[in-house]
N, C-alpha and C. Protein backbone atom coordinates (compact mmCIF):
# COMPACT_ATOMS: atom_id res chain seq x y z
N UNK A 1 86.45 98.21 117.03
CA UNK A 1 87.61 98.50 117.84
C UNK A 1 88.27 97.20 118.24
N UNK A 2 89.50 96.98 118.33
CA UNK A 2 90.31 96.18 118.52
C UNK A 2 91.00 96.28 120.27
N UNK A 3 92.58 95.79 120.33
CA UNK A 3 93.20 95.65 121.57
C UNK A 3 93.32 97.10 121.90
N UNK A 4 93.30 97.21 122.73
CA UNK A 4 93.51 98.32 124.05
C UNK A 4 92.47 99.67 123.25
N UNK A 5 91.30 99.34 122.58
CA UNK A 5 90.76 100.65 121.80
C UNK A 5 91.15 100.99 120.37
N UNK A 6 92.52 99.92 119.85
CA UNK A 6 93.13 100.07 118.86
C UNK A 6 92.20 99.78 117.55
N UNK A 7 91.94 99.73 116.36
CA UNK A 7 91.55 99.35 115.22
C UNK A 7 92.40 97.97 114.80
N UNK A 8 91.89 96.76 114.33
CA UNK A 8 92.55 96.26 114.03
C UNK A 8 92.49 95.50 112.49
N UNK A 9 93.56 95.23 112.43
CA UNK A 9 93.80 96.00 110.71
C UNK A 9 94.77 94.51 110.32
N UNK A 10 94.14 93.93 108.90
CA UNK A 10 94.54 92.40 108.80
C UNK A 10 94.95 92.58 107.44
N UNK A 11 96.15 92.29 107.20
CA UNK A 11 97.45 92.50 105.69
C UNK A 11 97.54 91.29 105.53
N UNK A 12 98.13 91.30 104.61
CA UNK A 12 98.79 89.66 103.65
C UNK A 12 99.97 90.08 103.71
N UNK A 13 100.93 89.44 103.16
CA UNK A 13 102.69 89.86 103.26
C UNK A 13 102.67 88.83 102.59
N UNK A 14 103.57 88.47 101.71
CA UNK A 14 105.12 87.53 101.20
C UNK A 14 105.85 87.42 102.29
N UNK A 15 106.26 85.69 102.24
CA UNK A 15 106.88 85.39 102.70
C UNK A 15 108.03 86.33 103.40
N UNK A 16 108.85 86.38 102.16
CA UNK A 16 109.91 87.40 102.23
C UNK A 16 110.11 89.02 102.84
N UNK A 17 108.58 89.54 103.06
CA UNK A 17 108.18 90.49 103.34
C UNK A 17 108.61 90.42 104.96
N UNK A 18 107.84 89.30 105.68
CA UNK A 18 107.95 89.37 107.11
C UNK A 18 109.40 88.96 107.44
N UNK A 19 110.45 88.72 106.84
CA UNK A 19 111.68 89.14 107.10
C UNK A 19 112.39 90.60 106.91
N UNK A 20 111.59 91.73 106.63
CA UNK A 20 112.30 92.76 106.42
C UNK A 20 112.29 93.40 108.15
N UNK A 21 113.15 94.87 108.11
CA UNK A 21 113.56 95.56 109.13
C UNK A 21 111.98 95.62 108.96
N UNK A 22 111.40 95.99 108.79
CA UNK A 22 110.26 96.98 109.23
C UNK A 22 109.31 95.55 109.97
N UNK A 23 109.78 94.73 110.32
CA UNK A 23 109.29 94.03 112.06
C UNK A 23 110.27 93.49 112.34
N UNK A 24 110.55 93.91 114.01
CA UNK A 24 110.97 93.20 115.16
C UNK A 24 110.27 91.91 116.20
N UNK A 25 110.42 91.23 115.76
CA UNK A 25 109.02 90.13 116.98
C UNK A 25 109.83 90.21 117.95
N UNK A 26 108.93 90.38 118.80
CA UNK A 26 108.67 90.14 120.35
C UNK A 26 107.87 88.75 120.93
N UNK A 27 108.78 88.02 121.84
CA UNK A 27 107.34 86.72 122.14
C UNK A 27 107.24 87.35 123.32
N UNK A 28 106.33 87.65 123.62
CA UNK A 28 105.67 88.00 125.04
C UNK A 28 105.93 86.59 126.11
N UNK A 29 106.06 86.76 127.23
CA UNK A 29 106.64 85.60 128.58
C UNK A 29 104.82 84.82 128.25
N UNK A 30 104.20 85.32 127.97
CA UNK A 30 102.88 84.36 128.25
C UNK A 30 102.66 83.25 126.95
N UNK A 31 103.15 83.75 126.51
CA UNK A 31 103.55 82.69 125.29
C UNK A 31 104.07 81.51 125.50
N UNK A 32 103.79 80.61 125.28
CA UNK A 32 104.32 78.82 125.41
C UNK A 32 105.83 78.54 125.11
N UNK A 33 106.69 78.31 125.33
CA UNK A 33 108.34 78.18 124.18
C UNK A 33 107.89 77.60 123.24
N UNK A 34 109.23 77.37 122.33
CA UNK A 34 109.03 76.72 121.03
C UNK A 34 109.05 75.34 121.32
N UNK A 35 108.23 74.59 120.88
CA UNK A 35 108.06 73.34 121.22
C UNK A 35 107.79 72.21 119.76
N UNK A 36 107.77 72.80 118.68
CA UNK A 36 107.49 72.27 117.85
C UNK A 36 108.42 71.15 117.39
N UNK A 37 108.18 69.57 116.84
CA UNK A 37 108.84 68.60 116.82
C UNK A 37 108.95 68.61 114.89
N UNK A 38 109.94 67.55 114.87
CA UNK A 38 110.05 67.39 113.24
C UNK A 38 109.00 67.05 112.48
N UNK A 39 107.70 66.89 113.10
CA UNK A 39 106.27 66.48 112.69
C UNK A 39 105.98 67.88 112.34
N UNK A 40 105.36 68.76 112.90
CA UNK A 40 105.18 69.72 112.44
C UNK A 40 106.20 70.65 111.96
N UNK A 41 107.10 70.28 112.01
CA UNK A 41 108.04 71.54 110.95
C UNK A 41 108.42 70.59 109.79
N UNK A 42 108.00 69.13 109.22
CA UNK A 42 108.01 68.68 108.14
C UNK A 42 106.63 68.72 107.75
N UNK A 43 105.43 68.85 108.28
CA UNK A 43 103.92 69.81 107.55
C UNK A 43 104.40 70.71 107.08
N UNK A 44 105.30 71.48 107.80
CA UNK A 44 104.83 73.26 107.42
C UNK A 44 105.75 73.56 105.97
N UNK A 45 107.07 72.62 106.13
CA UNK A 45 107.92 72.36 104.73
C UNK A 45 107.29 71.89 103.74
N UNK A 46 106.24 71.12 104.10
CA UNK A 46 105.94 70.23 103.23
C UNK A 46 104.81 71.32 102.49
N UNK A 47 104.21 72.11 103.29
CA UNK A 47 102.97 72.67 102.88
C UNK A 47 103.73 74.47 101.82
N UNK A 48 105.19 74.76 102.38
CA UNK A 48 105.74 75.46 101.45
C UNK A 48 106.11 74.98 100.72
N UNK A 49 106.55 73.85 100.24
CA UNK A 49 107.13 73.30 98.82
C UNK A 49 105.79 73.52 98.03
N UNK A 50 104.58 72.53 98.29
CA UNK A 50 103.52 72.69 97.70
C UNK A 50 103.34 74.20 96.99
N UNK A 51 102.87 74.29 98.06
CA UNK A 51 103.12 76.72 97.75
C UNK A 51 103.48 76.73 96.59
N UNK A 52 104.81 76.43 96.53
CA UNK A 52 106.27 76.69 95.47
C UNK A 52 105.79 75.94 94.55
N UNK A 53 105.32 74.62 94.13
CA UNK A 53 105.16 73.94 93.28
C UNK A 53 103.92 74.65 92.12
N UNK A 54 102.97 75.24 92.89
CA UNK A 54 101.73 75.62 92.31
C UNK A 54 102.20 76.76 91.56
N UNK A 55 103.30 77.33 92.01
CA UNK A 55 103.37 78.60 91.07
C UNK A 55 102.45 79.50 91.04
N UNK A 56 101.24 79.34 92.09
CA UNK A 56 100.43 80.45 92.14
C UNK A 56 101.29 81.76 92.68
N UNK A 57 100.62 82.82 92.62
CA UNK A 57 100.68 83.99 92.78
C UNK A 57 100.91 84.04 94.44
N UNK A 58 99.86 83.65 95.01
CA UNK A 58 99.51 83.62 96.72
C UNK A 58 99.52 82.22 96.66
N UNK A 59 99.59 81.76 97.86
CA UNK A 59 99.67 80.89 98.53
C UNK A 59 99.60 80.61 100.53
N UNK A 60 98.47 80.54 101.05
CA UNK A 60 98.57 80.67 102.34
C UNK A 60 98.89 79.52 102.88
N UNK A 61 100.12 80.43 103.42
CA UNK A 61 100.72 79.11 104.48
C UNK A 61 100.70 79.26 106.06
N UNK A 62 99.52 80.28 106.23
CA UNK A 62 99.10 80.33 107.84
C UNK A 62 99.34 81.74 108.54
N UNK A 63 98.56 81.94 109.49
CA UNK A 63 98.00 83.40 110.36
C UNK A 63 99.15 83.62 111.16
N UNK A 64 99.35 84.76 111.19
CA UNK A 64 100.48 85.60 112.10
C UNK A 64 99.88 86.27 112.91
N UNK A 65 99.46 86.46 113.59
CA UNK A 65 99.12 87.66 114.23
C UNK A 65 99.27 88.55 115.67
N UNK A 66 99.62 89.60 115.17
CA UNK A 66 100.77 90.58 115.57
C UNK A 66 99.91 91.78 116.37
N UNK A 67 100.89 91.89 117.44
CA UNK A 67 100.05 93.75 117.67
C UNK A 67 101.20 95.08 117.29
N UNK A 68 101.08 95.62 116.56
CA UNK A 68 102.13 96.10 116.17
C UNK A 68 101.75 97.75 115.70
N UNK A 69 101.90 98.97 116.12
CA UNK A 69 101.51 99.97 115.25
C UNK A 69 102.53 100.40 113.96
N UNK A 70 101.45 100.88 113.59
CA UNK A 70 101.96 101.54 111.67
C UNK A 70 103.56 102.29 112.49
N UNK A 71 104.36 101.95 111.58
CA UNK A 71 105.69 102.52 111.39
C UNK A 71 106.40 102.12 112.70
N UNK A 72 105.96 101.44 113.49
CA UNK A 72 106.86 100.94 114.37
C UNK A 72 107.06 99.61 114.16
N UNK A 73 108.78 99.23 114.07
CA UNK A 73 108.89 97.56 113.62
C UNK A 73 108.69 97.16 114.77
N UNK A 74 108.22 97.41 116.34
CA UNK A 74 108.23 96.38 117.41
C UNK A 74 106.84 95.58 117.08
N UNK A 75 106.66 94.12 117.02
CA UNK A 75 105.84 93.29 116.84
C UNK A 75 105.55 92.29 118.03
N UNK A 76 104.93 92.74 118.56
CA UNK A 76 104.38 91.60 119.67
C UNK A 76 103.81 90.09 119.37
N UNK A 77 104.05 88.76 119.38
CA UNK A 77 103.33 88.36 118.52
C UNK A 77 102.41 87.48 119.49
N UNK A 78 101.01 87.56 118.80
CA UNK A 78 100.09 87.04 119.72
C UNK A 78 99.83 85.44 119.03
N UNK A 79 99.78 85.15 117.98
CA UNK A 79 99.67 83.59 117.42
C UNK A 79 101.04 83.29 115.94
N UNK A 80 100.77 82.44 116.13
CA UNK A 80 101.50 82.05 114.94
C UNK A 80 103.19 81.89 115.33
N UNK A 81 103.59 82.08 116.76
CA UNK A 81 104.96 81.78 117.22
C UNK A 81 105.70 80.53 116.72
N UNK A 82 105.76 79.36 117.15
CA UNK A 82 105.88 78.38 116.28
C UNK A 82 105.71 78.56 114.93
N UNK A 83 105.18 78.51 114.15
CA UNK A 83 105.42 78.54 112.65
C UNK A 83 106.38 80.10 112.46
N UNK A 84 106.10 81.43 113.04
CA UNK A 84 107.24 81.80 113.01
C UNK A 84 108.68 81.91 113.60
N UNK A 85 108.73 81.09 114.19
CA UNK A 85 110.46 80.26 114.44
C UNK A 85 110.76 79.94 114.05
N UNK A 86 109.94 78.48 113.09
CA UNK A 86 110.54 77.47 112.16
C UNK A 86 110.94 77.94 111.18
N UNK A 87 110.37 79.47 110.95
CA UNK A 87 110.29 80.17 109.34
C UNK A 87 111.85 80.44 109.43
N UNK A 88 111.61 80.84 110.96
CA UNK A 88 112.92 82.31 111.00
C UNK A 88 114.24 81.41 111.34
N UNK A 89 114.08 80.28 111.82
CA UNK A 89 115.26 79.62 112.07
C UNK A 89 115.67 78.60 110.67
N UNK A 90 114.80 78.02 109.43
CA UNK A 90 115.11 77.92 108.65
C UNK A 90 115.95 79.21 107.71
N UNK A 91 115.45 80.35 107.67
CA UNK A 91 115.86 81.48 106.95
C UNK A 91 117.44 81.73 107.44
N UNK A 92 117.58 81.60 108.76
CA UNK A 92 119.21 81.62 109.32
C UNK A 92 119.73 80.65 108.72
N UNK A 93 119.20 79.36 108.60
CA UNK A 93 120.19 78.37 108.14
C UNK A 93 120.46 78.71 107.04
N UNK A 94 119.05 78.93 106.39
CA UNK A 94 119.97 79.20 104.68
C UNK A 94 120.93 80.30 104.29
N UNK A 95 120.82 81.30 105.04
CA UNK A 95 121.63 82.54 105.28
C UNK A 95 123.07 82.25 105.50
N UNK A 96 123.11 81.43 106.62
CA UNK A 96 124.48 80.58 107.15
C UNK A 96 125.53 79.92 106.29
N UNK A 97 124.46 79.07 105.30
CA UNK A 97 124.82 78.08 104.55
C UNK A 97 125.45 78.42 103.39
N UNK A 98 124.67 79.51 102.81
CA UNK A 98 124.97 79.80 101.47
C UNK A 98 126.46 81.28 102.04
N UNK A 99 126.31 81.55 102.82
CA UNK A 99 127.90 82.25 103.54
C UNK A 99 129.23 81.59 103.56
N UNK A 100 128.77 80.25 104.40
CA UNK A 100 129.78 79.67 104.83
C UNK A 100 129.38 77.93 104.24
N UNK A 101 129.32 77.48 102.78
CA UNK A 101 128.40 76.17 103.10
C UNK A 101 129.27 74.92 103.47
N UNK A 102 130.98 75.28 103.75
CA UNK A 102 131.61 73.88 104.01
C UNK A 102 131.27 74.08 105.53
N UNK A 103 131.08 74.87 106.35
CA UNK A 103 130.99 75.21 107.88
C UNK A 103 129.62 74.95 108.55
N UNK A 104 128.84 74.93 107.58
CA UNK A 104 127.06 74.72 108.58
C UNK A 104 126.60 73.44 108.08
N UNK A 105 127.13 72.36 109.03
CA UNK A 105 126.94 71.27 108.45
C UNK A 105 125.28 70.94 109.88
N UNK A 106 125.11 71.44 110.54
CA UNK A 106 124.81 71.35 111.48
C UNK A 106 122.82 71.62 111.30
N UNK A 107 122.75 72.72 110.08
CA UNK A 107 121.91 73.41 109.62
C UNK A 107 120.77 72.48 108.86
């Protein structure tokens, strides 16, 4: 048994996966802000290029972990905040960029 009596239940995803509708994150107030400096968000780049380079199939680039029930996208997230910001605020930029790319110079 897991949180509150729950079962808890551990998936893999693609990258690309944890950007779909089917999760909403939530940072809970007990959570730290984002604090991460260009040191660690040039690891975590550095450690997805690698990813990308290997051409493997999988590639782990680090733990998420979420409380979240089946079919509901609300996602609480209990670790992995920082690395998912950097994910999600890189993913806007490129979103931005490739929209508008003379306008997001900023990105």
């Amino acid at each position: 048994m897991g949180y509150n009596g729950q079962i808890i239940c551990a998936k893999e995803y693609r990258l690309r996966d944890i950007f779909e509708t089917k999760f909403e994150y939530f940072i809970p107030s007990y959570q730290r802000p984002y604090a991460w400096t260009v040191e660690e968000t040039e690891t975590l780049f550095d450690n997805l290029y690698e990813g990308f380079k290997t051409k493997e199939k999988m590639y782990f680039l680090g733990t998420v972990v979420l409380i979240k029930t089946e079919g509901n996208p609300h996602a609480e997230v209990v670790d992995g905040q920082q690395r998912l910001t950097t994910l999600s605020i890189f993913v806007a930029c490129l979103i931005s960029t490739i929209k508008n790319p003379s306008k997001n110079r900023h990105c």
